[in-house]
C-alpha atoms as a PDB file:
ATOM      1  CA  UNK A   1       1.892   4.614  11.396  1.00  0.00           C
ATOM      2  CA  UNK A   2       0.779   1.138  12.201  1.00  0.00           C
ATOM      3  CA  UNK A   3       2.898  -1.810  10.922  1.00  0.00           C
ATOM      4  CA  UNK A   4       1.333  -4.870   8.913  1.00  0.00           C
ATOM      5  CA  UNK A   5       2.435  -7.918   8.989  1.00  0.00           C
ATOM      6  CA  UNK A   6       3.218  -8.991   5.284  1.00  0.00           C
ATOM      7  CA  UNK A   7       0.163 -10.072   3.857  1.00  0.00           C
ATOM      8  CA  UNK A   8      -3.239  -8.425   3.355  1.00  0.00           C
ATOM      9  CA  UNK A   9      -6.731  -9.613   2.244  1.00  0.00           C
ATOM     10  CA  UNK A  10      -8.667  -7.757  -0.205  1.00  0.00           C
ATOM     11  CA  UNK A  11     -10.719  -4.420   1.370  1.00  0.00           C
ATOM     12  CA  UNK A  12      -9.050  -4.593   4.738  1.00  0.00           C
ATOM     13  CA  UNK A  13      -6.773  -1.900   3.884  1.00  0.00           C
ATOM     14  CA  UNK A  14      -7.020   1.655   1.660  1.00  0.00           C
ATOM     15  CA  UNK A  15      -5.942   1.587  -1.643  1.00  0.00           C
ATOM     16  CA  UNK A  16      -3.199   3.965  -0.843  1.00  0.00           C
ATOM     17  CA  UNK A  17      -1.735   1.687   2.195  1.00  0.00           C
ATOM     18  CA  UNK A  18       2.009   1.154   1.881  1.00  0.00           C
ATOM     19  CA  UNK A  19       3.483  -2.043   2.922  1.00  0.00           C
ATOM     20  CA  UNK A  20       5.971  -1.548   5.722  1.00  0.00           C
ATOM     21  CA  UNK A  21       8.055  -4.475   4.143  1.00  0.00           C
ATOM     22  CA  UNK A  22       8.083  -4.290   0.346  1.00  0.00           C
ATOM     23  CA  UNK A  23       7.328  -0.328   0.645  1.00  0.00           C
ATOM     24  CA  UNK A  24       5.460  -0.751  -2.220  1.00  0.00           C
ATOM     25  CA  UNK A  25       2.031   0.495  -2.707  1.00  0.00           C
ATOM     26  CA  UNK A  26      -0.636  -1.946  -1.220  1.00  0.00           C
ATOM     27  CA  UNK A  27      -4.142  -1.767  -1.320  1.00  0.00           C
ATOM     28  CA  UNK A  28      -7.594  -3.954  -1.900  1.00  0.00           C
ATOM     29  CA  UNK A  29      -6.708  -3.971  -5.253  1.00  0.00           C
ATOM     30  CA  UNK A  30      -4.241  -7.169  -6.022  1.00  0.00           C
END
């Protein structure tokens, strides 16, 4: 498991990546 910070920029993660703060799905896509 490795923890994000809460922010991402498009492509750096997997579509299926889960945010370890909103636990919602996160992904390139936004």
């Amino acid at each position: 498991n490795i923890q994000m910070p809460h922010q991402w920029l498009e492509g750096n993660l997997p579509v299926s990546s889960k945010c370890a703060v909103c636990e919602k799905t996160c992904g390139s896509v936004l």
